[in-house]
C-alpha atoms as a PDB file:
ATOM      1  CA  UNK A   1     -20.865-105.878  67.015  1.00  0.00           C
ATOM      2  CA  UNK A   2     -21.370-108.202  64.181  1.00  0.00           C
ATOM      3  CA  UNK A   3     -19.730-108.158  60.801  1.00  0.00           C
ATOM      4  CA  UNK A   4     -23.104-107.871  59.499  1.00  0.00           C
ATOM      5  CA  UNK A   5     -23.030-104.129  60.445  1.00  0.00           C
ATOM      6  CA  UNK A   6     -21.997-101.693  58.108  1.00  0.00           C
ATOM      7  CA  UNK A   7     -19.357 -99.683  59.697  1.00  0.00           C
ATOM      8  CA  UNK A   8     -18.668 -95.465  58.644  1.00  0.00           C
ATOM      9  CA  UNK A   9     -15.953 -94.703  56.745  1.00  0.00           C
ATOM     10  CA  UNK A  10     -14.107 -93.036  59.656  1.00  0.00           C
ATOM     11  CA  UNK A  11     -14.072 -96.232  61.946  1.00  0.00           C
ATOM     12  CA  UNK A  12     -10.961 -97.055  63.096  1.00  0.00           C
ATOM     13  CA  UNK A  13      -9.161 -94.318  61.766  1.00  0.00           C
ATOM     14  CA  UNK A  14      -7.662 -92.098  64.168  1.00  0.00           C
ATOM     15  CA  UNK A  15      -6.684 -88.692  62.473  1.00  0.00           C
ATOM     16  CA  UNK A  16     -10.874 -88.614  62.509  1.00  0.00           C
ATOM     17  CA  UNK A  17     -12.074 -90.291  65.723  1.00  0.00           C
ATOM     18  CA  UNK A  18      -9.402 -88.821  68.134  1.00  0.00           C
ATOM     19  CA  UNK A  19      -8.067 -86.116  66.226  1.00  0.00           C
ATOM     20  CA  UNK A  20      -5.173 -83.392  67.334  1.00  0.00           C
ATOM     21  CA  UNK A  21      -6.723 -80.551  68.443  1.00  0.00           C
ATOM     22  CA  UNK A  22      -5.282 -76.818  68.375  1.00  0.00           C
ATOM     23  CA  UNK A  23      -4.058 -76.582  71.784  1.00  0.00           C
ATOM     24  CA  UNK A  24      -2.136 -79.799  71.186  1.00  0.00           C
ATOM     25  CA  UNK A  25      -4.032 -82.365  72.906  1.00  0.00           C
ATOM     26  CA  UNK A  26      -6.126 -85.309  71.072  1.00  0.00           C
ATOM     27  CA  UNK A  27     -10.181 -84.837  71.632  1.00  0.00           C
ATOM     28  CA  UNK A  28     -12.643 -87.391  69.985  1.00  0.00           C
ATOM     29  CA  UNK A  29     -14.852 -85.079  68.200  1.00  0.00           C
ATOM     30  CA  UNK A  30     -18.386 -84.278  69.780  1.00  0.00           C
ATOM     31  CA  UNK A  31     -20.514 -85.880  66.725  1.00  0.00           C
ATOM     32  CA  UNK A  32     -18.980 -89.250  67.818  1.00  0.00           C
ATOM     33  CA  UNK A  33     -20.362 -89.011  71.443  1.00  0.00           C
ATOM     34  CA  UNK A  34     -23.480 -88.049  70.008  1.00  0.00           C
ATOM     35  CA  UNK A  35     -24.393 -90.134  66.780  1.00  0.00           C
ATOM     36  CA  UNK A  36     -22.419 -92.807  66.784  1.00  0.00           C
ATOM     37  CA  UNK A  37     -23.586 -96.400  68.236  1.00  0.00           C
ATOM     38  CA  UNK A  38     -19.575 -97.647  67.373  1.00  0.00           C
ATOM     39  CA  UNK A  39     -17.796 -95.179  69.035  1.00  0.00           C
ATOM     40  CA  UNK A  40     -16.251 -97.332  71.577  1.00  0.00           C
ATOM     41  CA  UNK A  41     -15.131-100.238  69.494  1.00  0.00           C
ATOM     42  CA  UNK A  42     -13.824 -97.535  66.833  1.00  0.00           C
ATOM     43  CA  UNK A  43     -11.700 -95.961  69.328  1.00  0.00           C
ATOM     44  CA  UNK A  44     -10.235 -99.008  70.529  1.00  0.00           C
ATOM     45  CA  UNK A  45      -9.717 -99.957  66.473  1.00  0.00           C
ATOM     46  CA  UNK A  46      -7.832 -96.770  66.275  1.00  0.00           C
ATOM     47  CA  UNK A  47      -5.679 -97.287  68.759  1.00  0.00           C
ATOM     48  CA  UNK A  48      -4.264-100.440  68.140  1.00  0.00           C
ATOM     49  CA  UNK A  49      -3.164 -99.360  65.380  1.00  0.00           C
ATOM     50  CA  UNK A  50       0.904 -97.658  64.774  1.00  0.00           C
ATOM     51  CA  UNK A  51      -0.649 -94.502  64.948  1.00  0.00           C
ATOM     52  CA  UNK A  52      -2.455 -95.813  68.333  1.00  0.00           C
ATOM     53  CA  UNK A  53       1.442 -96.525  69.306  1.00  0.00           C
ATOM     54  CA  UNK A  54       2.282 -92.781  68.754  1.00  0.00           C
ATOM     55  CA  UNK A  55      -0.222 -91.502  70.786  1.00  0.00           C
ATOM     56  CA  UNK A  56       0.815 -93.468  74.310  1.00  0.00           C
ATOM     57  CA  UNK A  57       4.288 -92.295  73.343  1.00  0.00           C
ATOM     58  CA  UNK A  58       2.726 -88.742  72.959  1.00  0.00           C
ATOM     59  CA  UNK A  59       0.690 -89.216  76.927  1.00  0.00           C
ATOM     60  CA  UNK A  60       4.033 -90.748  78.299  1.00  0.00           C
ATOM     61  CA  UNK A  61       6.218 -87.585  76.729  1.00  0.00           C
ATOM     62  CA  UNK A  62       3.037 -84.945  78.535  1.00  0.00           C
ATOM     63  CA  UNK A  63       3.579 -86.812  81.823  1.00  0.00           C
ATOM     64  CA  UNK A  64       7.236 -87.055  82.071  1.00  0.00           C
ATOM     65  CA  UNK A  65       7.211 -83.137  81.071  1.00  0.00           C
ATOM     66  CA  UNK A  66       4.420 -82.661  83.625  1.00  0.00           C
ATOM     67  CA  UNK A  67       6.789 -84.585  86.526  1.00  0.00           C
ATOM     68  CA  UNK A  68       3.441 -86.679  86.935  1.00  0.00           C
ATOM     69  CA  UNK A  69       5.759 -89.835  85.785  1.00  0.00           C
ATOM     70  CA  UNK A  70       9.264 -90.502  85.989  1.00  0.00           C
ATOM     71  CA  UNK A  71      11.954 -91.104  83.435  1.00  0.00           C
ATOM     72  CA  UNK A  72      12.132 -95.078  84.497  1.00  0.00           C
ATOM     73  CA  UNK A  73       8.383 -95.341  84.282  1.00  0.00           C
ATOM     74  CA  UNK A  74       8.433 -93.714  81.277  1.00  0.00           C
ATOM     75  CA  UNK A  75      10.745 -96.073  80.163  1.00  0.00           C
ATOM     76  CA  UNK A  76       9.063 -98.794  81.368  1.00  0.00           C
ATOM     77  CA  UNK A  77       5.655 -98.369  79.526  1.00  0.00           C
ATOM     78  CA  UNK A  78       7.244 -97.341  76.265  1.00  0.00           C
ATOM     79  CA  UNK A  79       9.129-100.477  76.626  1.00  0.00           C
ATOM     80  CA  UNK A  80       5.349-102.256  77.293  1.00  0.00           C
ATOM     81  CA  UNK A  81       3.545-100.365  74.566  1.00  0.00           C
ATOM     82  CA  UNK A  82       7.010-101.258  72.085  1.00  0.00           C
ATOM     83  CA  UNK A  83       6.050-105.534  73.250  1.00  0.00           C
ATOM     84  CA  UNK A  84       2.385-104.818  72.291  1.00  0.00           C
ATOM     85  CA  UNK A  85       2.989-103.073  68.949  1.00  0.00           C
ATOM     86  CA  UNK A  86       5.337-106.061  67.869  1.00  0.00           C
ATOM     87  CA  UNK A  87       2.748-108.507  69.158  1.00  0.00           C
ATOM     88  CA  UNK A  88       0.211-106.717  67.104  1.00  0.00           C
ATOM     89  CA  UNK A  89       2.025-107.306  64.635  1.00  0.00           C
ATOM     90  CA  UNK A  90       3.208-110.055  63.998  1.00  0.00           C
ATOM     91  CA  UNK A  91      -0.365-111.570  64.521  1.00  0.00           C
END
C-alpha cells in the first residue's frame, strides 16, 4: 500500500474495524471482509495501537479464565505485549 492511496476514515481505528460485540467478544464487522481492499493492513494499524494493547490483555484474561493458559504464561505475554507497547512508543 502506497501513501498515494486514500485510506477510509475508519482505518486503523479499532472501536470500528474490530469492534466489541454483544456477547463480549471482538468481531471485525462483515462489510470489512467484503468491501474493503485495506482490511488487513487496517487491522494490523489498529492493533498496534494502546487500544491494540488492551485487547491481548483482554485474549490473555479469556484464556487464563478458560484454563487454556496458565497464570505464568499469562504473565509472561503480558510482560511481552507491556516490552512492545513501550517500544512502540518510544519510536
Amino acid at each position: 500500500m502506497t501513501d498515494s492511496v486514500k485510506k477510509p476514515a475508519c482505518f486503523g481505528r479499532l472501536d470500528k474495524v474490530f469492534p466489541m460485540t454483544d456477547s463480549g467478544l471482538r468481531q471485525t464487522p462483515e462489510n470489512c471482509f467484503k468491501t474493503c481492499s485495506m482490511k488487513t493492513q487496517c487491522l494490523k494499524r489498529a492493533m498496534a495501537t494502546g487500544q491494540g494493547m488492551k485487547v491481548e490483555e483482554e485474549i490473555l484474561n479469556r484464556g487464563e479464565k478458560a484454563g487454556t493458559i496458565t497464570f505464568l504464561e499469562r504473565w509472561s505475554r503480558k510482560k511481552q505485549a507491556s516490552r512492545k507497547d513501550k517500544l512502540r512508543r518510544e519510536t
